[in-house]
Structures are given as C-alpha cells and as structure tokens.
Protein backbone atom coordinates (compact mmCIF):
# COMPACT_ATOMS: atom_id res chain seq x y z
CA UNK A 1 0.00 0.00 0.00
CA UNK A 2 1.49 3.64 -0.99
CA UNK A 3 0.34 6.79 1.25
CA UNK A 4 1.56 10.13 0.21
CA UNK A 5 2.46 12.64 2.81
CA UNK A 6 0.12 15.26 4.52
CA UNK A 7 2.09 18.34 3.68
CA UNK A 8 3.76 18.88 6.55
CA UNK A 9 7.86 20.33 5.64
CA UNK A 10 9.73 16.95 5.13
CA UNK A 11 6.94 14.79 3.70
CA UNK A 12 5.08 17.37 1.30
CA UNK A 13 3.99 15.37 -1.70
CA UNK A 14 6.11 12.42 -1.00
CA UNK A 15 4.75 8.76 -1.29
CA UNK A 16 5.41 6.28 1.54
CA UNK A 17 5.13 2.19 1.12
CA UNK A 18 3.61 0.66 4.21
CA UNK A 19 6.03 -1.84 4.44
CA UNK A 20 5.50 -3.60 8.05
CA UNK A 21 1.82 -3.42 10.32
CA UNK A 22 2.69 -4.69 13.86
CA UNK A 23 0.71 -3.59 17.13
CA UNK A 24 -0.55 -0.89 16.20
CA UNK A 25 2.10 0.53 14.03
CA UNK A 26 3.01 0.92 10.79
CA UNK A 27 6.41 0.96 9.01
CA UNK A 28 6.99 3.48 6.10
CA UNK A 29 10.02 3.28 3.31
CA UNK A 30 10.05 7.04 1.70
CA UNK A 31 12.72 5.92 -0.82
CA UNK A 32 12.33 6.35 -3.96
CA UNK A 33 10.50 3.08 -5.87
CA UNK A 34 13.63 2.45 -8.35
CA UNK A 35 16.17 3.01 -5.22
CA UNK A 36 18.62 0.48 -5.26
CA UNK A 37 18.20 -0.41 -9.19
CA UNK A 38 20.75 0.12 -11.82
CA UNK A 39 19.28 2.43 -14.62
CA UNK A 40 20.35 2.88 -17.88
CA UNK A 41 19.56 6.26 -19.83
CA UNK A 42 19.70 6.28 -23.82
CA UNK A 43 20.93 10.32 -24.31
CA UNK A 44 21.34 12.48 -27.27
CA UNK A 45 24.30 15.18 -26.99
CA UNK A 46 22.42 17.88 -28.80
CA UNK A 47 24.75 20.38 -28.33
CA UNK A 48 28.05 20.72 -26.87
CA UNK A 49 30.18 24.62 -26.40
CA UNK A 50 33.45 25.74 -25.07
CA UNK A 51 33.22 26.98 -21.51
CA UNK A 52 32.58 30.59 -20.76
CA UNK A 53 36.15 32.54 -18.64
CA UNK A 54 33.78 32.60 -15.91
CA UNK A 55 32.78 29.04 -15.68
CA UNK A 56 36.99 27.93 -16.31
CA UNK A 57 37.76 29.96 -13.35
CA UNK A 58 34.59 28.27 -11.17
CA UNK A 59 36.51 24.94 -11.94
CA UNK A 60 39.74 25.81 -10.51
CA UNK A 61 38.05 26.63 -7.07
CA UNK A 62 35.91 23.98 -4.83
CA UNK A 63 32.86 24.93 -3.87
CA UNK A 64 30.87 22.73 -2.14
CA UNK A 65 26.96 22.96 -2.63
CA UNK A 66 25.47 24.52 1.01
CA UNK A 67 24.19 21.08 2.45
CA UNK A 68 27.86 19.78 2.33
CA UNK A 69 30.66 20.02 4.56
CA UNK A 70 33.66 18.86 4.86
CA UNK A 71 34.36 16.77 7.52
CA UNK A 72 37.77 17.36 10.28
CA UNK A 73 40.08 14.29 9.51
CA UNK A 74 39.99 12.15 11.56
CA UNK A 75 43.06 10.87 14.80
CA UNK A 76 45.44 8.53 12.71
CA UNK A 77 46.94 7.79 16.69
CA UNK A 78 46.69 4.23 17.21
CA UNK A 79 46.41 3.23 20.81
C-alpha cells in the first residue's frame, strides 16, 4: 500500500510504502520506488560549447553545494 504525505515540511507530496503493520504501528520506506536499481539512460548530446572565462575559473576553485561540509580528519593515533 502507498500513502503520500500530509504536507507537513519533510513529507510534502512524498509517497510512503507501508512496508510492516505490527501492534498498532506501521512501518513506512520514503525511498524512492527504483532506489537500489541500476538504470540505464539512452541520451542524445544535442549540443556541446566551449566553456565561458567565468565558468573555467569556477573549476579551478571547490565549492561545495550549502548542504555539504567537509568533515575534520579524523586521529590517525593508534592506541
């Protein structure tokens, strides 16, 4: 059975499976229903253009998009 979400922030529009009932509860998978197959896509290049200065210099710099961060390495101290 699929359920979609009330509207509330996280589950706006978003389809549920019930995957589990058990006392009274019920279990919910909100991944997506091809998650975890491989797909193939069958693409046509219909264009293709040198990159603008602007976009060159973008590529020399890392910028990571805003719900990224990098994380502090990690002790390599063995104990």
């Amino acid at each position: 059975m699929r359920v979609e979400g009330d509207g509330g922030e996280v589950a706006s529009g978003r389809i549920f499976t019930i995957t589990d009932i058990a006392e009274g509860m019920a279990v919910l998978d909100g991944n997506h229903p091809l998650a975890g197959f491989a797909l193939r896509f069958d693409i046509t290049v219909l264009d293709v253009r040198a990159a603008s200065p602007e976009e060159l210099a973008d590529a020399d710099s890392l910028r990571l998009p805003e719900f990224l961060r990098l994380a502090e390495p990690r002790s390599t101290t063995l104990h």
